[in-house]
PDB file of N, CA and C in Angstrom:
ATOM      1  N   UNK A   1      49.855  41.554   2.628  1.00  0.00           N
ATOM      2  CA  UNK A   1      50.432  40.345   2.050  1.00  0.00           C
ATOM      3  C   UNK A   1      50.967  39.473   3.175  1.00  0.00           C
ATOM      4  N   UNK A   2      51.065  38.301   3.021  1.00  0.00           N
ATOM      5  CA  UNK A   2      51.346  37.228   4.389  1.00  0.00           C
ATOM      6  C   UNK A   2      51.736  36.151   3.381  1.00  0.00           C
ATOM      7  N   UNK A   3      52.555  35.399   4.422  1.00  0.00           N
ATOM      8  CA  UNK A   3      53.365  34.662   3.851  1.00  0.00           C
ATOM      9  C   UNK A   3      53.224  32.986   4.474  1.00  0.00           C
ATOM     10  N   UNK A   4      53.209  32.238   4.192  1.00  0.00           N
ATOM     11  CA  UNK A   4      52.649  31.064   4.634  1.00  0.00           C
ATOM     12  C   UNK A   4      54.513  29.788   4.763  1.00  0.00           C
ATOM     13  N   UNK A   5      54.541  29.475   6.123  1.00  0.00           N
ATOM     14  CA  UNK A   5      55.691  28.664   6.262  1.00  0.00           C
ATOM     15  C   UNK A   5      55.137  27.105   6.340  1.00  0.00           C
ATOM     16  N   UNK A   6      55.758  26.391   5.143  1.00  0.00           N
ATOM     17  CA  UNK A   6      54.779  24.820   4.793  1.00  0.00           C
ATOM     18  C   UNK A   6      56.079  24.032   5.632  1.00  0.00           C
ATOM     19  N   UNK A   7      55.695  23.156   6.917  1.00  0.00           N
ATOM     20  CA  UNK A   7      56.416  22.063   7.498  1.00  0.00           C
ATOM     21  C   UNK A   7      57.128  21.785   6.594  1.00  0.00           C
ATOM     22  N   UNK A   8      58.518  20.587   6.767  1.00  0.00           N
ATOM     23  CA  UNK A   8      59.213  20.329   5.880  1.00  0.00           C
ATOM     24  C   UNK A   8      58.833  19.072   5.716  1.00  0.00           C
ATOM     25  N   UNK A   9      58.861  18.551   4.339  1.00  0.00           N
ATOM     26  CA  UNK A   9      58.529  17.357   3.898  1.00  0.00           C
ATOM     27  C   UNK A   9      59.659  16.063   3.599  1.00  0.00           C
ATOM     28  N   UNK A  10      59.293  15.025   4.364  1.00  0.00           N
ATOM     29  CA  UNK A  10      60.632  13.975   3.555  1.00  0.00           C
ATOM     30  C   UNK A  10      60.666  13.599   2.481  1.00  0.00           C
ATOM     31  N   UNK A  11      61.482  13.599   1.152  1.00  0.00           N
ATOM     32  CA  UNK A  11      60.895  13.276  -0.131  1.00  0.00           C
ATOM     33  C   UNK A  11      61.907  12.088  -0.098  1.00  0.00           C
ATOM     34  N   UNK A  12      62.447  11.497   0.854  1.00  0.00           N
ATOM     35  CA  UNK A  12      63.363  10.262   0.984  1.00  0.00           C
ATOM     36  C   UNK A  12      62.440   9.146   0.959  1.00  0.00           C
ATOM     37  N   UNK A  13      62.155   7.698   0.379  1.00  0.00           N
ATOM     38  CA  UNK A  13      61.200   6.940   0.329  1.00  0.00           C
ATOM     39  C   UNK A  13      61.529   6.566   1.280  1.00  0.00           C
ATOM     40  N   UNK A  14      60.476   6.258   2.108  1.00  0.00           N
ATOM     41  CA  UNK A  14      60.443   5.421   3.762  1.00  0.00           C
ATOM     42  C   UNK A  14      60.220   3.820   3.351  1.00  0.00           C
ATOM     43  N   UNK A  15      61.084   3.299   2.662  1.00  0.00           N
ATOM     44  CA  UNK A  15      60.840   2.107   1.962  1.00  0.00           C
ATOM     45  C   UNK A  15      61.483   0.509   2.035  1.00  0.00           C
ATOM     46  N   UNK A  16      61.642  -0.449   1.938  1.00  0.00           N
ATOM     47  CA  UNK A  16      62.540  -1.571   2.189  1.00  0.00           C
ATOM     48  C   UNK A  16      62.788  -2.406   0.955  1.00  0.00           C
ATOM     49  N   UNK A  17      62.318  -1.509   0.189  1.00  0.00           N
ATOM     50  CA  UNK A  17      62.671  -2.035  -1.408  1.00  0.00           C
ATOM     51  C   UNK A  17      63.748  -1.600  -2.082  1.00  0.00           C
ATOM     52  N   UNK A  18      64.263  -0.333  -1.083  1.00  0.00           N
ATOM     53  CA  UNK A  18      65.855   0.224  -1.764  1.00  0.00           C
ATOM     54  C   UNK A  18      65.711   1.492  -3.221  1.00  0.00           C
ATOM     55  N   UNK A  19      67.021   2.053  -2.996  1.00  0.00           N
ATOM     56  CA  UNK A  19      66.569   2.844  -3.858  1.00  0.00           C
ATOM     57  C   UNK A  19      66.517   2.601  -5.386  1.00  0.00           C
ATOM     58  N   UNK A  20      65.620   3.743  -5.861  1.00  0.00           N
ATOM     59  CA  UNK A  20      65.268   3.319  -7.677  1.00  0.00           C
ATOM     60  C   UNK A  20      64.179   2.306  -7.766  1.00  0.00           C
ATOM     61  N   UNK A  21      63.870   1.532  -7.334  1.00  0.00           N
ATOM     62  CA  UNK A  21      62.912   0.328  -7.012  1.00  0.00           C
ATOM     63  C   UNK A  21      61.177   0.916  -6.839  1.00  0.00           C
ATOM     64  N   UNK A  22      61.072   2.066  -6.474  1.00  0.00           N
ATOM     65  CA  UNK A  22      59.742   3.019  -6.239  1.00  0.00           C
ATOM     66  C   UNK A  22      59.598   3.449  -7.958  1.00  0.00           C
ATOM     67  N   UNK A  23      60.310   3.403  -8.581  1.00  0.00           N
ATOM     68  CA  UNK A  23      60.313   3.386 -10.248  1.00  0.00           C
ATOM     69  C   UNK A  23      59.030   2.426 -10.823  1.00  0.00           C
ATOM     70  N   UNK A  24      59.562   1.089 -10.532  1.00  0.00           N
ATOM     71  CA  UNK A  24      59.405  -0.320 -11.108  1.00  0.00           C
ATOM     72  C   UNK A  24      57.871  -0.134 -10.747  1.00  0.00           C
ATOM     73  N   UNK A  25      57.244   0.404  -9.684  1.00  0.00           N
ATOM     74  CA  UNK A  25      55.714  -0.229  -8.732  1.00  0.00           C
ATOM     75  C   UNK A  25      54.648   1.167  -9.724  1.00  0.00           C
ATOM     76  N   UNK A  26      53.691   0.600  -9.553  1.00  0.00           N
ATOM     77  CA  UNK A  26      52.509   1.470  -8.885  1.00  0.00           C
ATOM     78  C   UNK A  26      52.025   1.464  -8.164  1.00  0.00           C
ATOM     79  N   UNK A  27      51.868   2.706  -7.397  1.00  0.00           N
ATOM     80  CA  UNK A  27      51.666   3.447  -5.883  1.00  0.00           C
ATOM     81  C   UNK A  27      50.255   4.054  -5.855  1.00  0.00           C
ATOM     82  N   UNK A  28      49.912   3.783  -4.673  1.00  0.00           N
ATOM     83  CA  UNK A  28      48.825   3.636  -4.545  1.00  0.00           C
ATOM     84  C   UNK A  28      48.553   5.072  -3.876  1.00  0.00           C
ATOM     85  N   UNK A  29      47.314   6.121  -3.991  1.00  0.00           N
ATOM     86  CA  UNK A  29      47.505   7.663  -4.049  1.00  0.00           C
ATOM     87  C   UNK A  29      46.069   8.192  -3.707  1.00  0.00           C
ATOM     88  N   UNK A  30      45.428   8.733  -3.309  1.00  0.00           N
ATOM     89  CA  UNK A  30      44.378   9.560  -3.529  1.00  0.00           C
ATOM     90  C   UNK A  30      43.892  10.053  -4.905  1.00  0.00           C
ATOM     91  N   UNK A  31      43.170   9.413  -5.337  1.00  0.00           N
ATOM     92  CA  UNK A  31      42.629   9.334  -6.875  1.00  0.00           C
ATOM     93  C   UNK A  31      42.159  10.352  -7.302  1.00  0.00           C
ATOM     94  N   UNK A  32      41.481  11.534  -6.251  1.00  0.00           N
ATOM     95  CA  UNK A  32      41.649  13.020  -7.035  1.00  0.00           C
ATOM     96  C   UNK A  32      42.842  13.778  -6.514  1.00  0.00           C
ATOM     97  N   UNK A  33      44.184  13.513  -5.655  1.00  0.00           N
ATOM     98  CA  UNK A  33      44.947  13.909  -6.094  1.00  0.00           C
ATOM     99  C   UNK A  33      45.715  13.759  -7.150  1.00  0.00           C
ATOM    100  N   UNK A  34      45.958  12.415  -7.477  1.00  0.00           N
ATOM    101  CA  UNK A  34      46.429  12.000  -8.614  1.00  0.00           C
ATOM    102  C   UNK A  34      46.602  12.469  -9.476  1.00  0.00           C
ATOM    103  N   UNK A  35      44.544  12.776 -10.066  1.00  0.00           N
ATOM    104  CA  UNK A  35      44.145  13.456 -11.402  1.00  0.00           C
ATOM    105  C   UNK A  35      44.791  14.842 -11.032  1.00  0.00           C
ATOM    106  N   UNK A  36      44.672  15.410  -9.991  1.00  0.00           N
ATOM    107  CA  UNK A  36      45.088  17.093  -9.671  1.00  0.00           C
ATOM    108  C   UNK A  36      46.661  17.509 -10.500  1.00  0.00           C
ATOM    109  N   UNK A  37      47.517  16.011  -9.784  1.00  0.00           N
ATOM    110  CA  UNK A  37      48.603  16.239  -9.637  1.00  0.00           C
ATOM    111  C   UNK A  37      49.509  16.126 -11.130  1.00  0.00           C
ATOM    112  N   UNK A  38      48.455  15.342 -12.430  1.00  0.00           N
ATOM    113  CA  UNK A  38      48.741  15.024 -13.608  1.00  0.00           C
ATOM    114  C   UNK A  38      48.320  15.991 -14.172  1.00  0.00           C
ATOM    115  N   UNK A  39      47.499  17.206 -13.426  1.00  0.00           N
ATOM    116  CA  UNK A  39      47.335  18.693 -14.494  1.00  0.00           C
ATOM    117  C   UNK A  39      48.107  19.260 -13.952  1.00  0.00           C
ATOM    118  N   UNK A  40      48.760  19.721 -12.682  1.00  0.00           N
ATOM    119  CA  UNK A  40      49.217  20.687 -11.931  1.00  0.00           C
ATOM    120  C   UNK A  40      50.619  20.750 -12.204  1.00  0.00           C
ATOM    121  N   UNK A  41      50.972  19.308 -12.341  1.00  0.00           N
ATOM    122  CA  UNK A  41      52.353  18.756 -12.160  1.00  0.00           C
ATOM    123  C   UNK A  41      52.844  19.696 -10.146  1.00  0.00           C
ATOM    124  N   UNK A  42      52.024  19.259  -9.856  1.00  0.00           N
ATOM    125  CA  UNK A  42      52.410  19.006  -8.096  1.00  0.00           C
ATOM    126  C   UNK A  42      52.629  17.885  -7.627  1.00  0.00           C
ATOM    127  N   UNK A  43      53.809  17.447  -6.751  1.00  0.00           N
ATOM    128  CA  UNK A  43      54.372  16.033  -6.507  1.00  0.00           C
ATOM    129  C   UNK A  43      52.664  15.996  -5.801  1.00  0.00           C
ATOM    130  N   UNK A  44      52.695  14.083  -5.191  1.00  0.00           N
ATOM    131  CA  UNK A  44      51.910  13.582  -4.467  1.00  0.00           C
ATOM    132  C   UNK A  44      52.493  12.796  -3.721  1.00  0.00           C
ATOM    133  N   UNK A  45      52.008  12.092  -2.356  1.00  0.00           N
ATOM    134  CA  UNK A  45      52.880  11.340  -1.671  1.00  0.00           C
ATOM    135  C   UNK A  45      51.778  10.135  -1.608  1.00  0.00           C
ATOM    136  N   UNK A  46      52.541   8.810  -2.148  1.00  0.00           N
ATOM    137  CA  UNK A  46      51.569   7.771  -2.040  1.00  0.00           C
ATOM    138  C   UNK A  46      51.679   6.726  -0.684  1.00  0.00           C
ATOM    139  N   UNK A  47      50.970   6.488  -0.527  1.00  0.00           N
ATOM    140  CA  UNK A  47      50.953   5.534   0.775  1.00  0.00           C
ATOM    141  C   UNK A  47      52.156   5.172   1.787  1.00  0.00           C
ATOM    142  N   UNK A  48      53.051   4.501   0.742  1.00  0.00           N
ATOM    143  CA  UNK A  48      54.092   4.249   1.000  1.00  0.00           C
ATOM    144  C   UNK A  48      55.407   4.925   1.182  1.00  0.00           C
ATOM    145  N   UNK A  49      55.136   6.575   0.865  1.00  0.00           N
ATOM    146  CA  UNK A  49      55.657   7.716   1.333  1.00  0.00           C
ATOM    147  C   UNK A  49      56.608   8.150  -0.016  1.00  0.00           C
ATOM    148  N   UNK A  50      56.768   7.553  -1.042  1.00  0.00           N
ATOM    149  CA  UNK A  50      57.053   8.049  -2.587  1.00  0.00           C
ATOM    150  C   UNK A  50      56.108   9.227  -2.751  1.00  0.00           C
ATOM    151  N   UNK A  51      57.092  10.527  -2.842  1.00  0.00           N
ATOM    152  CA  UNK A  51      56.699  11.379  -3.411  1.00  0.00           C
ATOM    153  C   UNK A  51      57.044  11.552  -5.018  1.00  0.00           C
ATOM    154  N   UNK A  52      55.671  12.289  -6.088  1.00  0.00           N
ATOM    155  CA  UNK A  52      56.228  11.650  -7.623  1.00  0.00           C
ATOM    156  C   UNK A  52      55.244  12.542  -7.806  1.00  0.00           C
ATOM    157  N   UNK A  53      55.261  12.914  -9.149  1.00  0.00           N
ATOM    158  CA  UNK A  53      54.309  13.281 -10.031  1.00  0.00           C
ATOM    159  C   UNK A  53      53.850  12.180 -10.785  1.00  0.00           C
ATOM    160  N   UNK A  54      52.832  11.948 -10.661  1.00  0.00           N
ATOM    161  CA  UNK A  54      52.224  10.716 -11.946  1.00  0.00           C
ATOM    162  C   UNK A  54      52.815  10.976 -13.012  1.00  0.00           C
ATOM    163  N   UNK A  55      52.642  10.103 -14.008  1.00  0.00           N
ATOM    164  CA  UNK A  55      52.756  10.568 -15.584  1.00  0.00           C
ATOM    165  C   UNK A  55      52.463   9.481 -16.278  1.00  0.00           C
ATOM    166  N   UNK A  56      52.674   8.184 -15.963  1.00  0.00           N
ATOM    167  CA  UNK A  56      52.799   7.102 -16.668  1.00  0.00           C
ATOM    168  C   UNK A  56      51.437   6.023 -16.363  1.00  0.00           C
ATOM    169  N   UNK A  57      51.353   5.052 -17.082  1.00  0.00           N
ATOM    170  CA  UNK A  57      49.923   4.140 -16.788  1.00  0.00           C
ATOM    171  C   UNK A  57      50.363   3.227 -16.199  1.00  0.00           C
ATOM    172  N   UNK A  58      49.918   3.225 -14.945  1.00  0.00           N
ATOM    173  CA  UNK A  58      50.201   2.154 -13.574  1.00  0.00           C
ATOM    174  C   UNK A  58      49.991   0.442 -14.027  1.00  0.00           C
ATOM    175  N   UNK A  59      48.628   0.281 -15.080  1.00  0.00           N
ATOM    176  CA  UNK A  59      48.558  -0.678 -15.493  1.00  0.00           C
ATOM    177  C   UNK A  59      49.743  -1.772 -16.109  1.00  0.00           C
ATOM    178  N   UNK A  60      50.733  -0.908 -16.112  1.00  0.00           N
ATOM    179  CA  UNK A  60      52.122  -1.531 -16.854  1.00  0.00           C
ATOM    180  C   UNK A  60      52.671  -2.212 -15.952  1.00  0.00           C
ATOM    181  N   UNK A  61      52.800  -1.797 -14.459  1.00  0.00           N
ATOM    182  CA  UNK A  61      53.762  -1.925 -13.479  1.00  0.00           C
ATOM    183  C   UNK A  61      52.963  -2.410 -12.040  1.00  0.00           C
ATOM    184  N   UNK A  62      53.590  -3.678 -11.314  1.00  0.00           N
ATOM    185  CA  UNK A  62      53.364  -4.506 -10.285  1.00  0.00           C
ATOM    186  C   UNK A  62      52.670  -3.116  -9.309  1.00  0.00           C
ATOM    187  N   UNK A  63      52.013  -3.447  -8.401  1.00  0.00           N
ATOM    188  CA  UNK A  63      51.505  -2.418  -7.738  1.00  0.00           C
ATOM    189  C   UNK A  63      52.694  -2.654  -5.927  1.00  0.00           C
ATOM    190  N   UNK A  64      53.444  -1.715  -6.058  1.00  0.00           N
ATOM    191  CA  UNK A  64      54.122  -1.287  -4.421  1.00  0.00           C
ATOM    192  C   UNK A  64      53.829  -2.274  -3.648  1.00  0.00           C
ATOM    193  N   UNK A  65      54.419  -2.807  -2.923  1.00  0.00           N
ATOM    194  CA  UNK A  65      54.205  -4.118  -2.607  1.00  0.00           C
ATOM    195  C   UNK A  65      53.936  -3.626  -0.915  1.00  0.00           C
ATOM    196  N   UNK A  66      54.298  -2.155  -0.597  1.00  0.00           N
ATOM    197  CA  UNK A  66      54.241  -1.589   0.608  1.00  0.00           C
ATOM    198  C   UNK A  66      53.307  -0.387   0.510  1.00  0.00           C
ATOM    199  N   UNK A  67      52.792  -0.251  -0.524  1.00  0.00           N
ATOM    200  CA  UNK A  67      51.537   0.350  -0.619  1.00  0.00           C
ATOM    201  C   UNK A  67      50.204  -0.621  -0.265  1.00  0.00           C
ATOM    202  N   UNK A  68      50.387  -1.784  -1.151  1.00  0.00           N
ATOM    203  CA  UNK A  68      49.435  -2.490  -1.320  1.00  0.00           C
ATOM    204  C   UNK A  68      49.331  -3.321   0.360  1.00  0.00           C
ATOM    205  N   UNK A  69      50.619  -3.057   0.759  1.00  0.00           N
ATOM    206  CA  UNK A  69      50.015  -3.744   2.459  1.00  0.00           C
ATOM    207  C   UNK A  69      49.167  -2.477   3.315  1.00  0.00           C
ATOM    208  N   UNK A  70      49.639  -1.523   3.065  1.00  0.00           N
ATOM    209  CA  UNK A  70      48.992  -0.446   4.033  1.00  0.00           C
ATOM    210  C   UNK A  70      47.326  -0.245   3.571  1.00  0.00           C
ATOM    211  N   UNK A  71      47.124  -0.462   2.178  1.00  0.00           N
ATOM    212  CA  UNK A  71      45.947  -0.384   1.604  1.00  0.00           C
ATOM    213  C   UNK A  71      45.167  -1.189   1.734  1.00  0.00           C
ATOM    214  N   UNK A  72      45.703  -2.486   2.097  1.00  0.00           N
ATOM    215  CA  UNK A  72      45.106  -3.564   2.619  1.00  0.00           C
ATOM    216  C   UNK A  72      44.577  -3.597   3.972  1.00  0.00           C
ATOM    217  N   UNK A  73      45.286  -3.001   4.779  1.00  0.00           N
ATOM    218  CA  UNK A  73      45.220  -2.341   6.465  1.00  0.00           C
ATOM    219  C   UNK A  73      44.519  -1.684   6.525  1.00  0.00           C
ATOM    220  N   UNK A  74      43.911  -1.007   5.495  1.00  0.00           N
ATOM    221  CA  UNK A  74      43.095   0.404   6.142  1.00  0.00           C
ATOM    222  C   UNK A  74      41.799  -0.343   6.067  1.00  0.00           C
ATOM    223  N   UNK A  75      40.593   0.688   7.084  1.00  0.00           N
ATOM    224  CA  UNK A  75      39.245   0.253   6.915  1.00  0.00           C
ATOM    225  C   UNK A  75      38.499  -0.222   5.335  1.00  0.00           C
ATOM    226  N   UNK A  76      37.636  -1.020   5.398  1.00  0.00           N
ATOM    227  CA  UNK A  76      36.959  -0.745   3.842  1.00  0.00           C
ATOM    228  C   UNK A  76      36.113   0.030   4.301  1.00  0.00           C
ATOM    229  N   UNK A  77      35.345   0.687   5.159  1.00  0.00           N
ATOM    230  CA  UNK A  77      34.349   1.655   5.219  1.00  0.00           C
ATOM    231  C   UNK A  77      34.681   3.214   4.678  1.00  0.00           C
ATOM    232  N   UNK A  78      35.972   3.585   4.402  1.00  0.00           N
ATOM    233  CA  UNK A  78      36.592   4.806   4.372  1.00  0.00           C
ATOM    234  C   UNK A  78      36.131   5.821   3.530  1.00  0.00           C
ATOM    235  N   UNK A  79      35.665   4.863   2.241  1.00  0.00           N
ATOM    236  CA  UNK A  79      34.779   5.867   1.277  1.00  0.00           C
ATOM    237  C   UNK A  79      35.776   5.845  -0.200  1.00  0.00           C
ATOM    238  N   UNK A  80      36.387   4.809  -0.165  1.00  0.00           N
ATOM    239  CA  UNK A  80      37.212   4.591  -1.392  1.00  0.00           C
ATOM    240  C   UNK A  80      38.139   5.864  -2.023  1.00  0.00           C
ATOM    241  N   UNK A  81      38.686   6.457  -1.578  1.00  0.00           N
ATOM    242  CA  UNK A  81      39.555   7.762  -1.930  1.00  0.00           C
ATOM    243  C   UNK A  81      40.603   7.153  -2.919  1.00  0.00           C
ATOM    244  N   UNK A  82      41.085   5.899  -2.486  1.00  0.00           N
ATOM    245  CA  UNK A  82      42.439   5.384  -2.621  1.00  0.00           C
ATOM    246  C   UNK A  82      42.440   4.792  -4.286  1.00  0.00           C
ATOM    247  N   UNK A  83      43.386   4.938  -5.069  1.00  0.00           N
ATOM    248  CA  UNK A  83      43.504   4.412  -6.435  1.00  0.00           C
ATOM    249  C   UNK A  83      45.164   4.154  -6.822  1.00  0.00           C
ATOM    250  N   UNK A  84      45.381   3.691  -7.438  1.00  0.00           N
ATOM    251  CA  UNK A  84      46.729   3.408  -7.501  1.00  0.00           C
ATOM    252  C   UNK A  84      47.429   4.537  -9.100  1.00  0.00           C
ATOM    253  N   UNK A  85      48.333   4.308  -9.247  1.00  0.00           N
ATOM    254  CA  UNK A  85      48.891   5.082 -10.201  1.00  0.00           C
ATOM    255  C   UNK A  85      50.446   4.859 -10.543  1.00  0.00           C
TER     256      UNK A  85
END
């Protein structure tokens, strides 16, 4: 039996929108983690460094306004991984 030691993770939002405010957005995520993370209920960390479990329909809510810049930054060649939530 072996035991596996996982780095430590920041679950503090690395954000300039302040706290509670990562509520209001949809965050932009790896689209089969997403789906993973809405059966598993395993947090996910979206772009903008909000760690969350999905649950709710993103369509309701403005999309991260610091997601949507980094998503904007990245290559378009990448292979489309990225989906919001």
């Amino acid at each position: 039996m072996s035991t596996k030691i996982l780095p430590e993770q920041e679950t503090t939002p690395r954000t300039s929108h302040g706290d509670g405010d990562h509520e209001r957005f949809a965050h932009y995520a790896d689209k089969h983690k997403i789906t993973e993370s809405m059966v598993t209920g395993t947090p996910i960390r979206a772009l903008c460094g909000k760690v969350w479990v999905p649950s709710r329909d993103p369509k309701k809510y403005p999309v991260c306004p610091e997601c949507k810049e980094i998503y904007e930054g990245l290559p378009k060649n990448i292979g489309g991984g990225d989906d919001k939530q």
